[in-house]
N, C-alpha and C. Protein backbone atom coordinates (compact mmCIF):
# COMPACT_ATOMS: atom_id res chain seq x y z
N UNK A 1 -0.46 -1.65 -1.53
CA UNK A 1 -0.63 -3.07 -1.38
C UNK A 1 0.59 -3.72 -0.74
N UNK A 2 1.98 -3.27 -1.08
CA UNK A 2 2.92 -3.95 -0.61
C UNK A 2 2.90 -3.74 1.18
N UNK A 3 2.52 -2.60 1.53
CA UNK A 3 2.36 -2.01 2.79
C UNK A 3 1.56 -3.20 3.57
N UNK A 4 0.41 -3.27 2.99
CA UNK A 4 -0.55 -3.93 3.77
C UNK A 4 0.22 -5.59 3.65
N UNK A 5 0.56 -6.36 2.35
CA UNK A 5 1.17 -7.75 2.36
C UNK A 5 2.19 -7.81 3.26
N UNK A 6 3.22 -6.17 4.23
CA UNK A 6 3.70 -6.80 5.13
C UNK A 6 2.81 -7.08 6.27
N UNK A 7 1.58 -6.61 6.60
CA UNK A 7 1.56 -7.26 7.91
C UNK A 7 0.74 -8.79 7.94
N UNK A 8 1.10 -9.44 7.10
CA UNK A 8 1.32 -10.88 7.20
C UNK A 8 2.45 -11.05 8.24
N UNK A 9 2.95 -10.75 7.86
CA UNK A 9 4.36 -11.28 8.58
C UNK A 9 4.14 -10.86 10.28
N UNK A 10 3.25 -10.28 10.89
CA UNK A 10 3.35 -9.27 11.91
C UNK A 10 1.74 -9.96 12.69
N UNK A 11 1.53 -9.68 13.90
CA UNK A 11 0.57 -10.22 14.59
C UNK A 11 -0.54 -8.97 14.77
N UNK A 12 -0.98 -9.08 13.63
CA UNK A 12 -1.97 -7.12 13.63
C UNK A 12 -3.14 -7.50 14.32
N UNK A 13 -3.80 -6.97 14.96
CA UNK A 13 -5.49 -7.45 15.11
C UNK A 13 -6.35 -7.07 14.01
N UNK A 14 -6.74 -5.64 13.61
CA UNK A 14 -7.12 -5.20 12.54
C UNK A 14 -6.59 -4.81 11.65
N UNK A 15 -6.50 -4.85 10.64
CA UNK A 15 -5.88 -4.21 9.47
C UNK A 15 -7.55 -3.75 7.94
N UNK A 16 -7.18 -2.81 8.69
CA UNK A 16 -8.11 -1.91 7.33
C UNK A 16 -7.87 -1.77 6.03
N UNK A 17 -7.83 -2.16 5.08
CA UNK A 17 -7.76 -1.42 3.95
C UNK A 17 -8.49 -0.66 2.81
N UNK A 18 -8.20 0.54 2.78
CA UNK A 18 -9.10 1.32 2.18
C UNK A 18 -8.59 1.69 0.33
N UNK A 19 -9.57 1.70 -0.25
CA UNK A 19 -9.35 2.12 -1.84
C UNK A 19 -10.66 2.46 -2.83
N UNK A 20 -10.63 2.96 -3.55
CA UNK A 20 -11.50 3.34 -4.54
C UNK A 20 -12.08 2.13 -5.50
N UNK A 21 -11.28 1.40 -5.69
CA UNK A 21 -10.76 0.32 -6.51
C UNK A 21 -11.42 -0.89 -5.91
N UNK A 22 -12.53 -1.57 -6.07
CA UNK A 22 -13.18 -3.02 -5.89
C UNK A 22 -11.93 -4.01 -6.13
N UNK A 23 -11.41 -3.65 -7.20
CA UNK A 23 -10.03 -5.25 -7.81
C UNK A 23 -9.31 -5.30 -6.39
N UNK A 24 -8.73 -4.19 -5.86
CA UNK A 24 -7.99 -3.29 -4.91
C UNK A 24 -8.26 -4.27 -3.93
N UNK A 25 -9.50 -3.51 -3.12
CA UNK A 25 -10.21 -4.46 -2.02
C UNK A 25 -10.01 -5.81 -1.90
N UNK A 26 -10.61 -6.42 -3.33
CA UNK A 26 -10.54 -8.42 -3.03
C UNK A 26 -8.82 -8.11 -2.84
N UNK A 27 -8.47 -7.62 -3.56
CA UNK A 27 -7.14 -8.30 -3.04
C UNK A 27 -6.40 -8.07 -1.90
N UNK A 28 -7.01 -7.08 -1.36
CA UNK A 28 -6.60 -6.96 0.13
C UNK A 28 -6.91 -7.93 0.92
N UNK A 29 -7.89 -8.43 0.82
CA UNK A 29 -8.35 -9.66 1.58
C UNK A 29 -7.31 -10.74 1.43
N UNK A 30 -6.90 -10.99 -0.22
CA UNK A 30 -5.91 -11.76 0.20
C UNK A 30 -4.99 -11.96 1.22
N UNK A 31 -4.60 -10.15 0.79
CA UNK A 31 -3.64 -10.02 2.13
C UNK A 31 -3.59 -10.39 3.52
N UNK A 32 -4.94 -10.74 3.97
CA UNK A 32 -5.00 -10.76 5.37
C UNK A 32 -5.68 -9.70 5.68
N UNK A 33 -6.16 -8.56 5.27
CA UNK A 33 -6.99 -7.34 5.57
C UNK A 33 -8.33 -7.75 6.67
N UNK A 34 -8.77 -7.64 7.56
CA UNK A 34 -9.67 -7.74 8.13
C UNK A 34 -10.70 -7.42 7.82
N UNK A 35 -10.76 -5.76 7.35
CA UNK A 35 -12.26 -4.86 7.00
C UNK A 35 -11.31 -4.24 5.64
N UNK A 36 -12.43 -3.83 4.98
CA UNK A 36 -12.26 -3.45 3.96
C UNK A 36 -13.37 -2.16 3.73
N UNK A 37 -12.53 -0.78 3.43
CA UNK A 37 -13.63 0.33 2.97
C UNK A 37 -13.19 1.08 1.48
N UNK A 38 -14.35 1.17 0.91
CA UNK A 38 -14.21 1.63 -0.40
C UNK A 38 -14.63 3.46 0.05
N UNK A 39 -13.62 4.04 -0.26
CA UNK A 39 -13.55 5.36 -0.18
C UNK A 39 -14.46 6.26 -1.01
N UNK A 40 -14.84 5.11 -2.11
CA UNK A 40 -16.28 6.36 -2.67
C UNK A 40 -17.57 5.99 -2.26
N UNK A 41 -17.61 4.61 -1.52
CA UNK A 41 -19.02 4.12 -0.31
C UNK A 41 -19.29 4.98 0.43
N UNK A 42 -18.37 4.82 1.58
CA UNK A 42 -18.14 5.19 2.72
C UNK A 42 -16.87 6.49 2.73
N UNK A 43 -17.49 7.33 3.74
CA UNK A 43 -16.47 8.17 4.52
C UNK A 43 -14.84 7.80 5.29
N UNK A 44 -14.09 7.67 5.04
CA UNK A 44 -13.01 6.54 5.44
C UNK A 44 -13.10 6.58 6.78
N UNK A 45 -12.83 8.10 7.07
CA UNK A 45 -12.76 8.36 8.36
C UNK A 45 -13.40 7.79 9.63
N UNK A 46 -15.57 7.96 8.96
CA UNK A 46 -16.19 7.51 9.90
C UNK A 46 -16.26 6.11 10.38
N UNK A 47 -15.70 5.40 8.73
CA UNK A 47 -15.48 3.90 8.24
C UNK A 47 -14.63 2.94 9.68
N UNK A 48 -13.46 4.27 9.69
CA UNK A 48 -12.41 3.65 10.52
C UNK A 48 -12.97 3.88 12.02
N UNK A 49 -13.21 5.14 12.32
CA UNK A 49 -14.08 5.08 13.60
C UNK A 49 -15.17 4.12 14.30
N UNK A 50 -15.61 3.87 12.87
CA UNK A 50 -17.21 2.76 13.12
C UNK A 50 -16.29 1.20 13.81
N UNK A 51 -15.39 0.76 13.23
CA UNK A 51 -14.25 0.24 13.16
C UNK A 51 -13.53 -0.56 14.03
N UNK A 52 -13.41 0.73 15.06
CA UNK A 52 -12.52 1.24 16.19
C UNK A 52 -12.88 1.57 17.38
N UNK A 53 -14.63 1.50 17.44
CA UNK A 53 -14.96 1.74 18.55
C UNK A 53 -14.86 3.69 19.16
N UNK A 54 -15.18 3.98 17.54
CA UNK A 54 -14.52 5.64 18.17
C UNK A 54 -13.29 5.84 18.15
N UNK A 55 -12.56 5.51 18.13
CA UNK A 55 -10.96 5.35 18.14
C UNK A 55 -10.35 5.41 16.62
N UNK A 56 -9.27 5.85 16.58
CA UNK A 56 -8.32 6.13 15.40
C UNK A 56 -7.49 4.67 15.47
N UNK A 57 -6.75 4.41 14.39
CA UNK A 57 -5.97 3.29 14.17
C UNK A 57 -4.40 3.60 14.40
N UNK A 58 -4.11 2.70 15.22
CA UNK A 58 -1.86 2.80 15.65
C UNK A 58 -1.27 3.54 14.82
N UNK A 59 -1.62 3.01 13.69
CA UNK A 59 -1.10 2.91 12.23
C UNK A 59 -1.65 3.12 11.11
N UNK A 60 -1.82 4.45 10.51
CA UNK A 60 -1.89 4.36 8.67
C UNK A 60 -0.88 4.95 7.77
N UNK A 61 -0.45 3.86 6.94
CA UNK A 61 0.17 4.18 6.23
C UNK A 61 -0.53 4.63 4.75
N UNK A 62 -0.42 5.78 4.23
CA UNK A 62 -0.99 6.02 2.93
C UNK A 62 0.12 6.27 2.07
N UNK A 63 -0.23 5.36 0.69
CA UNK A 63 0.30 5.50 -0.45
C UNK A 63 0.01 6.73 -1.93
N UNK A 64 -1.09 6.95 -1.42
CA UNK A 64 -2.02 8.12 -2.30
C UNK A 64 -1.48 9.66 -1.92
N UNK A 65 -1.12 10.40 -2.64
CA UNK A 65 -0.75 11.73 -2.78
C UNK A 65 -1.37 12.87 -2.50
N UNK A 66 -2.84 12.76 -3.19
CA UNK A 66 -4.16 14.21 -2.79
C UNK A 66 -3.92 14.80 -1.28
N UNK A 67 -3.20 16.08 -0.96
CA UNK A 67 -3.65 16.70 0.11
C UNK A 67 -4.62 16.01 0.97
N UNK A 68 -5.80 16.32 0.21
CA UNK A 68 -6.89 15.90 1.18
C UNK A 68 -7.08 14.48 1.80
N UNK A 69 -6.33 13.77 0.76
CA UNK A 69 -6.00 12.24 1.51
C UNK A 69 -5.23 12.03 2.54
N UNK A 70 -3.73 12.63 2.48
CA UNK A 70 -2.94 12.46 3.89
C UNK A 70 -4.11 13.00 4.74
N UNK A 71 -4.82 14.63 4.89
CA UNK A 71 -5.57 14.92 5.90
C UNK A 71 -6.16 13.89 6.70
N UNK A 72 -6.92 12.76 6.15
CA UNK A 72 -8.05 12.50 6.01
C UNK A 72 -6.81 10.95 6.94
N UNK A 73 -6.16 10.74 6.63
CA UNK A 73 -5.10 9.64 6.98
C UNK A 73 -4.85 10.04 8.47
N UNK A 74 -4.34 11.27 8.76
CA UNK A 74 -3.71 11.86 9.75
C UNK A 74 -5.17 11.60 10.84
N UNK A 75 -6.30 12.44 10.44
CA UNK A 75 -7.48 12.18 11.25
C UNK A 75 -7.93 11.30 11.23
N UNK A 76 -7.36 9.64 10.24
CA UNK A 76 -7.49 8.56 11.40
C UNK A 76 -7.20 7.25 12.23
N UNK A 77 -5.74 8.26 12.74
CA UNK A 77 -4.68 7.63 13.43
C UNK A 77 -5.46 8.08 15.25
N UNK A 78 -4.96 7.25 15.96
CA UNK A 78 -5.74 7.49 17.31
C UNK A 78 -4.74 8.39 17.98
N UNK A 79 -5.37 9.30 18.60
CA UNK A 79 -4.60 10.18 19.46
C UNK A 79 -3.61 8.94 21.05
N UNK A 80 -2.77 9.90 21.42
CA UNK A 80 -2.00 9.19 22.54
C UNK A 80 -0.83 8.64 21.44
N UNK A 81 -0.39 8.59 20.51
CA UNK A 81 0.72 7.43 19.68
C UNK A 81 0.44 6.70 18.83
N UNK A 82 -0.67 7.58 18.41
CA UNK A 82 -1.29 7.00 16.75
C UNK A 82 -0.21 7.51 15.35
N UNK A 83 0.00 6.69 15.09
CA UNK A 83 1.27 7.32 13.31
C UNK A 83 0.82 7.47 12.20
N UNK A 84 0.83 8.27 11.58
CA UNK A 84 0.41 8.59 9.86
C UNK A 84 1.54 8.48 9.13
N UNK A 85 1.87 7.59 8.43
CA UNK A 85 2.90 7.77 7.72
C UNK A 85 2.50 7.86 6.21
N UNK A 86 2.99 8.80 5.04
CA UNK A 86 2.75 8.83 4.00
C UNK A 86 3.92 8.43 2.64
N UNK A 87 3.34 7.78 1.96
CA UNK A 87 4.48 7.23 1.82
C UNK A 87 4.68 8.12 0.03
N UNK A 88 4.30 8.90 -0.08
CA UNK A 88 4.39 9.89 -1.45
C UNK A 88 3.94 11.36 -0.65
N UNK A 89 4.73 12.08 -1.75
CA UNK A 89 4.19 13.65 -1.24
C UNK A 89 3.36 14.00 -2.16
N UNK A 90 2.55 15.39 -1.47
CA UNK A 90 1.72 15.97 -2.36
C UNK A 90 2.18 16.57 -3.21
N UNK A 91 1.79 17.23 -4.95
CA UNK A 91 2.45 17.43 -6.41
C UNK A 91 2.97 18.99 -5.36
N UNK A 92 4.26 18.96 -6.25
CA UNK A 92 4.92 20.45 -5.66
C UNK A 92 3.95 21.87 -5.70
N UNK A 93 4.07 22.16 -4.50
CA UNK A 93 3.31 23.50 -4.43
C UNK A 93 1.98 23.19 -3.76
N UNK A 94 1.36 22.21 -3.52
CA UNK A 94 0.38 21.47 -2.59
C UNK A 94 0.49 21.35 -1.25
N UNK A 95 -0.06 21.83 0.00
CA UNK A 95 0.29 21.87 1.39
C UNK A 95 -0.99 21.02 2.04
N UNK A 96 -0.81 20.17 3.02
CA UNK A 96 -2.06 19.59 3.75
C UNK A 96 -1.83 20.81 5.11
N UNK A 97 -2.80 20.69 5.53
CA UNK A 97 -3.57 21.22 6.56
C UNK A 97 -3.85 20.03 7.88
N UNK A 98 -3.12 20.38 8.70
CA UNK A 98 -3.71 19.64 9.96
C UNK A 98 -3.75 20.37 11.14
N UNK A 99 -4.64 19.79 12.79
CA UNK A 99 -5.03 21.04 13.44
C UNK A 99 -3.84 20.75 14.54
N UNK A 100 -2.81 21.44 15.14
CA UNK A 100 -1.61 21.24 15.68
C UNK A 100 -2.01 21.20 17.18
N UNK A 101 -3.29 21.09 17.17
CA UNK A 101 -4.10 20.89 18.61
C UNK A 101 -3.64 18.88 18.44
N UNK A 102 -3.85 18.13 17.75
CA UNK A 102 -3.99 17.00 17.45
C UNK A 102 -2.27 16.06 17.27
N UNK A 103 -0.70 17.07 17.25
CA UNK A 103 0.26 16.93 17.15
C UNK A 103 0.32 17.05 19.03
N UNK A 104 -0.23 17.73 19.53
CA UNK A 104 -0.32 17.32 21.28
C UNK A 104 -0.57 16.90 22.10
N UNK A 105 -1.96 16.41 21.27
CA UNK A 105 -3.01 15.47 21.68
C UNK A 105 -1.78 13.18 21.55
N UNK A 106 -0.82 13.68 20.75
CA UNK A 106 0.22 12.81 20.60
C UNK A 106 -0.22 11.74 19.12
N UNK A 107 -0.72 12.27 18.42
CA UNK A 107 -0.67 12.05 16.91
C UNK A 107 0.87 11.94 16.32
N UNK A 108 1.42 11.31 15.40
CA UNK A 108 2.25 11.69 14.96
C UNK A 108 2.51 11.49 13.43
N UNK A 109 2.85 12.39 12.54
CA UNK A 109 2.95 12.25 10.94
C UNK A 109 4.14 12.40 10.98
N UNK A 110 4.60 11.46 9.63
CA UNK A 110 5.73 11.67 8.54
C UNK A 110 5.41 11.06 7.43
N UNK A 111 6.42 11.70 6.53
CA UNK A 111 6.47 11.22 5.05
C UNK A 111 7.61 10.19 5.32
N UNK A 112 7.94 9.61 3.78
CA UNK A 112 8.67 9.32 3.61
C UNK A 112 8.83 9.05 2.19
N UNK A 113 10.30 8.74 1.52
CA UNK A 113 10.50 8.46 0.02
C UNK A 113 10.23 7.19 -0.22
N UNK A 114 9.91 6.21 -0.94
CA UNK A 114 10.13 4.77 -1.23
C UNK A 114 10.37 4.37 -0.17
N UNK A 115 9.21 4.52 1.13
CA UNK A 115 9.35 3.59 2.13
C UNK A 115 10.72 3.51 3.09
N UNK A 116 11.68 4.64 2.72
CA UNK A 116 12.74 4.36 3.64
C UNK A 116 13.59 3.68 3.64
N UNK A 117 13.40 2.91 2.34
CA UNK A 117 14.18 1.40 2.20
C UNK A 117 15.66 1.14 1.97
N UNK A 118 16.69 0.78 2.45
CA UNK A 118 17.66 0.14 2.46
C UNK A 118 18.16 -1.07 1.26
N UNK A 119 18.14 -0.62 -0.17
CA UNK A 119 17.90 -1.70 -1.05
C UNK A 119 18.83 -2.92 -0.82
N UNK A 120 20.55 -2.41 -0.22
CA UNK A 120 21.11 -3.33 0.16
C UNK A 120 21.00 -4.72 1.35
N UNK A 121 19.72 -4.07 2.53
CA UNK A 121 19.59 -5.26 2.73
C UNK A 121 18.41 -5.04 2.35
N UNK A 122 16.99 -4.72 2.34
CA UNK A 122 15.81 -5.03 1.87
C UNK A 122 15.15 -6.21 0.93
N UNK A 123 16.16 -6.03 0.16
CA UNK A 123 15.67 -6.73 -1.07
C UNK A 123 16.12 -8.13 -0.83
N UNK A 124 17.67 -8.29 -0.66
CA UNK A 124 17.72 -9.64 -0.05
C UNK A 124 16.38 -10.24 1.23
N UNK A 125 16.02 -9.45 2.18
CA UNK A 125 14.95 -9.92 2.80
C UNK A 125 14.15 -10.48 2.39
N UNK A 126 13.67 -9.62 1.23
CA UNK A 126 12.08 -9.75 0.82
C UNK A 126 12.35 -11.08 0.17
N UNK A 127 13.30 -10.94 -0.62
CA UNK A 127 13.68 -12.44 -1.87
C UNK A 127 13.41 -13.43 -0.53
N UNK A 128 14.03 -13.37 0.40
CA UNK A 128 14.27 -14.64 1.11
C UNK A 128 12.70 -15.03 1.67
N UNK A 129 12.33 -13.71 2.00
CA UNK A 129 10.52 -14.20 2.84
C UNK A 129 9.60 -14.78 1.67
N UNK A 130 9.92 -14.45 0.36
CA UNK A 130 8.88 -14.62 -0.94
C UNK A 130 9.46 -16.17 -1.27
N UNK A 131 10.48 -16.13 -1.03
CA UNK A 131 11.25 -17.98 -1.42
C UNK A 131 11.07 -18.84 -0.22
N UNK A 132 10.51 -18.28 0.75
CA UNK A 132 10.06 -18.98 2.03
C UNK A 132 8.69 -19.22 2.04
N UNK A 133 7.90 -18.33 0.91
CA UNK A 133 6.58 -18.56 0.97
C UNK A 133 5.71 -17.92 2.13
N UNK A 134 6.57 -17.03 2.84
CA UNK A 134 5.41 -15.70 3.60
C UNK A 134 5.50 -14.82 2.93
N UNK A 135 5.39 -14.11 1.78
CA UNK A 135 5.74 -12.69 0.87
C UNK A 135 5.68 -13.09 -0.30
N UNK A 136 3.35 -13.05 -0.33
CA UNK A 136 3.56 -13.65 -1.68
C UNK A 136 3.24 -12.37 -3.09
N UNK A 137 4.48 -11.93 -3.36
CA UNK A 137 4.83 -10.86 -3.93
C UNK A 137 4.45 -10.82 -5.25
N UNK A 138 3.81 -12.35 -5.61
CA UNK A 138 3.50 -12.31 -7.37
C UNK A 138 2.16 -12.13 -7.42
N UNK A 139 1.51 -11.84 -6.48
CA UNK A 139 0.26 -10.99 -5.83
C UNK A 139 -0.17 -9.07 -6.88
N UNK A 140 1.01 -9.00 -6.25
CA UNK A 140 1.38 -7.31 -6.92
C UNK A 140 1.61 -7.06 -8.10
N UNK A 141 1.35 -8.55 -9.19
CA UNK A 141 2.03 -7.79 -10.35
C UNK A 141 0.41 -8.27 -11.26
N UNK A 142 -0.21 -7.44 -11.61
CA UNK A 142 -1.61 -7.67 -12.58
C UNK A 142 -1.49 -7.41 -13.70
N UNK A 143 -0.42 -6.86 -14.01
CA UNK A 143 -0.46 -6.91 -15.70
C UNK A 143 0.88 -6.87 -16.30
N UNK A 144 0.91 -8.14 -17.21
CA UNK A 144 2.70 -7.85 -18.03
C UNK A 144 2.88 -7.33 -19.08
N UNK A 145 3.76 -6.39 -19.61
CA UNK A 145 4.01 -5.63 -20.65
C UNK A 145 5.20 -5.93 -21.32
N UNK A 146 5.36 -6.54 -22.43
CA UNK A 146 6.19 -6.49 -23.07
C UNK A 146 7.24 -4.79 -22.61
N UNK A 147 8.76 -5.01 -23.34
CA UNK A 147 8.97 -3.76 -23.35
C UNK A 147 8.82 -2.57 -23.91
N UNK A 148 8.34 -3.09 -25.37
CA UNK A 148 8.24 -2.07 -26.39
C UNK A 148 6.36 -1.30 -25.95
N UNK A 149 6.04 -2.02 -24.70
CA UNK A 149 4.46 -1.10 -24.26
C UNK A 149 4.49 -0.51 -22.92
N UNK A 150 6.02 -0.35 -22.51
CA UNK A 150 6.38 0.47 -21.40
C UNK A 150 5.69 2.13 -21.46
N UNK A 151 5.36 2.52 -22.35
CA UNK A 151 4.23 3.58 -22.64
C UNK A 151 2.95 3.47 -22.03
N UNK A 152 2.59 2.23 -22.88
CA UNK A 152 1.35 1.75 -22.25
C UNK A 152 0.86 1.60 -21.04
N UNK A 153 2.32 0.78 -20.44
CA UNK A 153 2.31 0.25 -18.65
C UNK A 153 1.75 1.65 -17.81
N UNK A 154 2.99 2.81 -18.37
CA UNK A 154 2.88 4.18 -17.52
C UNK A 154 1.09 4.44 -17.73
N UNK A 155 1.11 4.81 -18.89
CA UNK A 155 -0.54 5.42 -19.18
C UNK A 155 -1.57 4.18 -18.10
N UNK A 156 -1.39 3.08 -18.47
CA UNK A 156 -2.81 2.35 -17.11
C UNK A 156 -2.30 2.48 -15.91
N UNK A 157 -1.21 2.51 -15.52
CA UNK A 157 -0.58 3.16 -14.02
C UNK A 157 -1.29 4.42 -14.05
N UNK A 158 -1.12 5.33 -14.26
CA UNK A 158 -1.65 6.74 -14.04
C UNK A 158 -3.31 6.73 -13.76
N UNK A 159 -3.85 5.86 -15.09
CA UNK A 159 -4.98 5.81 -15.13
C UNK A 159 -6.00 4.93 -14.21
N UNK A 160 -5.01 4.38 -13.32
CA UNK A 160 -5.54 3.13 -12.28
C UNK A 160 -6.46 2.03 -13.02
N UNK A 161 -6.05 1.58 -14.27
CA UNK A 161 -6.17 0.58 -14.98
C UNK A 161 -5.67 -1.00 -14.29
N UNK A 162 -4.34 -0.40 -13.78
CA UNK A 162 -3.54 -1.52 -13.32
C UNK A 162 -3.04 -1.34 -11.88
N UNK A 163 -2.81 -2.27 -11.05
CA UNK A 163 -1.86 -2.07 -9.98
C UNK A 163 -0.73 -2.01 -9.70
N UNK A 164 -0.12 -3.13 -10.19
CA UNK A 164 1.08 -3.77 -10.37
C UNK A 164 1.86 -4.11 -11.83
N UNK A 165 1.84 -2.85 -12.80
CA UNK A 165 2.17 -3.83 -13.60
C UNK A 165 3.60 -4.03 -13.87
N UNK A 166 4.39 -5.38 -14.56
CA UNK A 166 5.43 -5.77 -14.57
C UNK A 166 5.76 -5.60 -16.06
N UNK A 167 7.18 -4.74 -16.55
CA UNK A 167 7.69 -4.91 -17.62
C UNK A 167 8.37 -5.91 -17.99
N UNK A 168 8.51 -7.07 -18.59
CA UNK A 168 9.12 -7.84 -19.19
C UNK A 168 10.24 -7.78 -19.70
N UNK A 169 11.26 -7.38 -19.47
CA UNK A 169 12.36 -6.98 -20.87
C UNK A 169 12.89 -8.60 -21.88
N UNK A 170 12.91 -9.14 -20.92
CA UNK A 170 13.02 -10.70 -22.26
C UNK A 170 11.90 -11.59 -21.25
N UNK A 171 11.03 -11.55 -22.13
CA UNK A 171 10.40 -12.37 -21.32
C UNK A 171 11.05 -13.76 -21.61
N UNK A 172 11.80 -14.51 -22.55
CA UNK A 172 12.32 -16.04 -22.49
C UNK A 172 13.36 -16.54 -21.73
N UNK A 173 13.42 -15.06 -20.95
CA UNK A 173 14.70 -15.39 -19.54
C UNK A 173 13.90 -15.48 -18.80
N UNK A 174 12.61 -14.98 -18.61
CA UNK A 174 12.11 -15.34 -16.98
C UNK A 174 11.07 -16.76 -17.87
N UNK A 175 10.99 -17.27 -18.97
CA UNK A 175 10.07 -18.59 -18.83
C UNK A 175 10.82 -19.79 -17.99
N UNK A 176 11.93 -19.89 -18.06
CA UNK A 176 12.56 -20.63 -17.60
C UNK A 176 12.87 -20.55 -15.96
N UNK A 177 12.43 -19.84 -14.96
CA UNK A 177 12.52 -19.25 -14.20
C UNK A 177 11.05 -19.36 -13.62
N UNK A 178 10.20 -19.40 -14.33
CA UNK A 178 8.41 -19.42 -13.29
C UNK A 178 8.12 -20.83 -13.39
N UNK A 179 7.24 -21.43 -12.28
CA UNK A 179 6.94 -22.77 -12.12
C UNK A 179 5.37 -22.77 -12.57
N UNK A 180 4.67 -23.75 -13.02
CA UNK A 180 3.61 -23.81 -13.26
C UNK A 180 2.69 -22.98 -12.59
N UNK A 181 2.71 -22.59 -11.49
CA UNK A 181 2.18 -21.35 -11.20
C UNK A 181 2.29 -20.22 -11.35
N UNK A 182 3.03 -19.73 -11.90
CA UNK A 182 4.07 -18.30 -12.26
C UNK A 182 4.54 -17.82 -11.30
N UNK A 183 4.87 -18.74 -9.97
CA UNK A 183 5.66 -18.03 -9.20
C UNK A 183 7.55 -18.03 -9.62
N UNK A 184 8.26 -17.26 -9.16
CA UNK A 184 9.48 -17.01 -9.18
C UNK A 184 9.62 -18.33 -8.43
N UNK A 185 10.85 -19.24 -9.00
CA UNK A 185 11.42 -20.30 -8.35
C UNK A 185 13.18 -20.18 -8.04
N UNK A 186 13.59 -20.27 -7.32
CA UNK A 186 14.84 -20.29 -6.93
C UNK A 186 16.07 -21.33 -7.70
């Protein structure tokens, strides 16, 4: 989700977003998402093709881990300077499969850790675009947990219960801090 809330900021024509998850979807729309495919509907692949005019997309970035998901990511980026980027690896000892006919054809994959990110300046960014009101980041957080249910948080994370959820550690430091909307105020 955070992937897709950047291209607000960016002049995309389409932006797809794909998930298992209905909650998932509407809220992609928030984002600005154009089309929306539910991966246990539809075939993603053909989803994105139908899409695209036959064509693969510039850009997918996947957040999901399963082998068969990067595959499925990689086949559908458009040949000529299409990018797959993944942004988790598969569990150790797990290999994807792709056809190296399609790395010539000018496809291109990578992973990466946590997005690559630079926390020293990143984070100042983001604070500044979310206090500017393009990066609306209180989007991402669907469920709050006290600290003593940081157990809990992990178990509906795993279980895709939740998306976003936020631990609290005092919550009476951040009341003073959210505005009638619960956004973060400066």
């Amino acid at each position: 989700m955070s992937a897709l809330m950047t291209t607000i900021l960016f002049s995309c024509g389409k932006v797809i977003a794909i998930d298992v998850s209905s909650e998932k979807l509407a809220l992609a729309y928030s984002f600005e998402a154009t089309n929306i495919i539910n991966a246990l509907v539809c075939d993603p692949v053909q989803g994105i093709r139908l899409l695209k005019d036959g064509n693969g997309v510039d850009c997918l970035v996947k957040e999901s881990v399963p082998p068969e998901v990067v595959e499925q990511a990689f086949a559908s980026v458009r040949r000529h300077g299409g990018k797959c980027v993944f942004a988790a690896h598969p569990e150790e000892g797990k290999k994807i499969s792709i056809d190296p006919y399609e790395l010539i054809c000018g496809k291109n994959i990578r992973g990466t850790w946590g997005g690559s990110s630079d926390p020293d300046r990143d984070v100042p960014l983001f604070a500044e675009l979310h206090l500017a009101g393009k990066l609306p980041l209180e989007k991402l957080i669907t469920q709050r947990y006290r600290l003593e249910e940081i157990n809990s948080a992990l178990d509906d994370l795993e279980a895709g219960k939740v998306g976003g959820p936020l631990i609290e550690i005092d919550p009476a430091m951040c009341a003073d801090k959210l505005s009638d909307e619960g956004d973060i105020v400066g």
